[in-house]
C-alpha atoms as a PDB file:
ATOM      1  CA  UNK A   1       1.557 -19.652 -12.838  1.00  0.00           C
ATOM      2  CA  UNK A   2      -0.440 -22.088 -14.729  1.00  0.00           C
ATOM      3  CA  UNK A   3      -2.661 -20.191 -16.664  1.00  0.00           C
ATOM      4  CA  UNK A   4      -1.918 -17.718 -19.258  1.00  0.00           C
ATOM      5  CA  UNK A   5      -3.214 -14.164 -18.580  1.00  0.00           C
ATOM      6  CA  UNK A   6      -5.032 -12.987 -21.618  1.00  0.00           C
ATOM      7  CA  UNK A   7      -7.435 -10.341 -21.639  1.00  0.00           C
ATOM      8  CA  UNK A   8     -10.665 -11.738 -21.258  1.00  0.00           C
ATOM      9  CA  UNK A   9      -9.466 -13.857 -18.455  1.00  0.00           C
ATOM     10  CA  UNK A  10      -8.031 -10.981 -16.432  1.00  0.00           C
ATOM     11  CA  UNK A  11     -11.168  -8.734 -17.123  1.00  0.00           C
ATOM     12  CA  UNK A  12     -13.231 -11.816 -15.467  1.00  0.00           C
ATOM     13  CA  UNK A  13     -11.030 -12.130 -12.839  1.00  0.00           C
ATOM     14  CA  UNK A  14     -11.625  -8.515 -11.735  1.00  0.00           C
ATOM     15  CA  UNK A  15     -15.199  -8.047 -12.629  1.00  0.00           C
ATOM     16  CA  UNK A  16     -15.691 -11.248 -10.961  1.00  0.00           C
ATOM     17  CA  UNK A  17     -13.816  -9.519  -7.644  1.00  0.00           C
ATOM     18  CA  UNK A  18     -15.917  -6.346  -7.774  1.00  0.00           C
ATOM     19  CA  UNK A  19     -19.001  -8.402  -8.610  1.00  0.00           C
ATOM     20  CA  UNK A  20     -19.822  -6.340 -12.281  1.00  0.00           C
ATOM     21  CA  UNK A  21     -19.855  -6.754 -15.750  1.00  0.00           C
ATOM     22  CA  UNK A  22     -17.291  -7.591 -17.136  1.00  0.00           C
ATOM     23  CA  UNK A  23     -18.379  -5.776 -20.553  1.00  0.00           C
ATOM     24  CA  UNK A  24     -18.266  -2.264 -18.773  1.00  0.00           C
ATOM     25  CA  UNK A  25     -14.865  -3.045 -17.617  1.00  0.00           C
ATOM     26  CA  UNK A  26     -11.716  -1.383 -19.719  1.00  0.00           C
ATOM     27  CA  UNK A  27      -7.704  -1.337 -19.554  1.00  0.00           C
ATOM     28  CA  UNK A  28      -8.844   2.226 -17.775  1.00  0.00           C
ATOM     29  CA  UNK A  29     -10.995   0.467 -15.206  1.00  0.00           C
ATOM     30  CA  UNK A  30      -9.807   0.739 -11.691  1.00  0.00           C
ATOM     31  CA  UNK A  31      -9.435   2.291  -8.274  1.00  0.00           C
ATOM     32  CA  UNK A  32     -11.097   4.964  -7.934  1.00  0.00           C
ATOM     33  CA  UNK A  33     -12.423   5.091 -11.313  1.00  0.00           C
ATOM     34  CA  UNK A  34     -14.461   1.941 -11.205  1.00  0.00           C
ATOM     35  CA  UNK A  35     -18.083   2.840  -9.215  1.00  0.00           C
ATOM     36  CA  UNK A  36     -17.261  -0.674  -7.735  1.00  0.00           C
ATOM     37  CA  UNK A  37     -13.193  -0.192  -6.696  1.00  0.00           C
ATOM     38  CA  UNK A  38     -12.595   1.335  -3.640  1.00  0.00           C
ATOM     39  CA  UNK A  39      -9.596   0.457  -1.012  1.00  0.00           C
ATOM     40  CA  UNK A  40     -11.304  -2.774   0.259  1.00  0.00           C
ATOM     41  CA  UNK A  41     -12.593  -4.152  -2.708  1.00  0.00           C
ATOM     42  CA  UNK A  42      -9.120  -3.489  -3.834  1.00  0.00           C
ATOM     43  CA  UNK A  43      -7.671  -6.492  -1.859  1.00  0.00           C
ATOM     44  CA  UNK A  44     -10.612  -8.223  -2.999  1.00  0.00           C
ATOM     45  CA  UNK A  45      -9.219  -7.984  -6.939  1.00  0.00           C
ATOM     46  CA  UNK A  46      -5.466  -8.737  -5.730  1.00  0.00           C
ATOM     47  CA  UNK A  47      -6.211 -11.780  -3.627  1.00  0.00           C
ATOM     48  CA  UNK A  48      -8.942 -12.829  -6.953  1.00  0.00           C
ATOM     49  CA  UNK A  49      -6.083 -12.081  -9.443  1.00  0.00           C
ATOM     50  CA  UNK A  50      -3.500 -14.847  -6.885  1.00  0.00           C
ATOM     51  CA  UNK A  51      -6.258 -17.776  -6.877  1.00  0.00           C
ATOM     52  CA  UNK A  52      -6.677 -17.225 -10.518  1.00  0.00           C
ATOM     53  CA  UNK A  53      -3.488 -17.379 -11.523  1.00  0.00           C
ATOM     54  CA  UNK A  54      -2.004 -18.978  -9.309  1.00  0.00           C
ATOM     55  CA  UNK A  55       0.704 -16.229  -7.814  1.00  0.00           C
ATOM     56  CA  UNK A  56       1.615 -14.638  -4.841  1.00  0.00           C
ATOM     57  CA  UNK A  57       1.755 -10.568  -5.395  1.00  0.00           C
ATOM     58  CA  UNK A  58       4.397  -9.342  -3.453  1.00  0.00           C
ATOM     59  CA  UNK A  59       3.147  -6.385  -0.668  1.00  0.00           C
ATOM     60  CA  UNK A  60       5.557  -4.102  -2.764  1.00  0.00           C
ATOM     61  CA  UNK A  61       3.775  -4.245  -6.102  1.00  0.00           C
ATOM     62  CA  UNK A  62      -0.126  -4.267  -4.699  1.00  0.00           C
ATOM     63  CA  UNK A  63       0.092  -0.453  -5.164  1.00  0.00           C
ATOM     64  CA  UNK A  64       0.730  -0.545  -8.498  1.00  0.00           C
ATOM     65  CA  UNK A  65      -2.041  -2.956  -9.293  1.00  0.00           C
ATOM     66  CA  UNK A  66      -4.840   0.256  -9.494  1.00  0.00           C
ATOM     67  CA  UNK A  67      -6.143  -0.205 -12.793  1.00  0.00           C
ATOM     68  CA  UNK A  68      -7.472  -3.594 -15.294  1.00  0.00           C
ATOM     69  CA  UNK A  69      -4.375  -2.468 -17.578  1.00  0.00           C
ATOM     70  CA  UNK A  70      -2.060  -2.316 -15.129  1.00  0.00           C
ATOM     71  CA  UNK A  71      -2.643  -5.708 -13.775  1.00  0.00           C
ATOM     72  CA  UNK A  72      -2.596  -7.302 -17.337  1.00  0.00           C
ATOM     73  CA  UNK A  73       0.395  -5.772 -17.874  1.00  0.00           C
ATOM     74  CA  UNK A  74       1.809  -6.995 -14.169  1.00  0.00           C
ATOM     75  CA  UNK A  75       0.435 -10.340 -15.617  1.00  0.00           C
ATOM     76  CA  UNK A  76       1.870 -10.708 -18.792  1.00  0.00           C
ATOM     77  CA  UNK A  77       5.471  -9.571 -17.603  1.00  0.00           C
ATOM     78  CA  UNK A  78       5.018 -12.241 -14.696  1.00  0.00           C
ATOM     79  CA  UNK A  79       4.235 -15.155 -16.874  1.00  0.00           C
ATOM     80  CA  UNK A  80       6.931 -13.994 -19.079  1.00  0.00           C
ATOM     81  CA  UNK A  81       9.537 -13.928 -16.206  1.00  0.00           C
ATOM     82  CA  UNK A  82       8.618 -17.184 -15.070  1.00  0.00           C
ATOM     83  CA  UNK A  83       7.565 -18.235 -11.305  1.00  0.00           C
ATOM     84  CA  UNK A  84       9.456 -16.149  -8.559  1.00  0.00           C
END
């Protein structure tokens, strides 16, 4: 992963994805919560989040990825880990 994950870059990401705002996006934002997340546009973030930052997301952890703050968090702990 080349680029760092901070907030504002994640948020864009995922906005980006779901074609929004960013600005009415929050760490709460997310599937089923988000007017714009539903299952599809849910492999629509995931496979956004990999070209942006340059990571594969195993199958395993996709589920997990539901919500802005749980993919920043996924993020951060990634880029802290190091490349798989």
């Amino acid at each position: 992963m080349t680029r760092r994950p901070d907030h504002d870059a994640v948020r864009n990401t995922v906005a980006y994805a779901l074609a929004c705002d960013p600005a009415v996006m929050d760490a709460g934002s997310g599937l089923g919560s988000h007017p714009d997340w539903d299952s599809l546009t849910h492999l629509s973030v995931i496979l956004a989040i990999e070209k942006a930052f340059e990571l594969s997301v195993p199958d395993d952890d996709v589920p997990l990825l539901v919500s802005l703050g749980a993919i920043e968090m996924y993020l951060l702990n990634t880029y802290q880990e190091g490349p798989q």
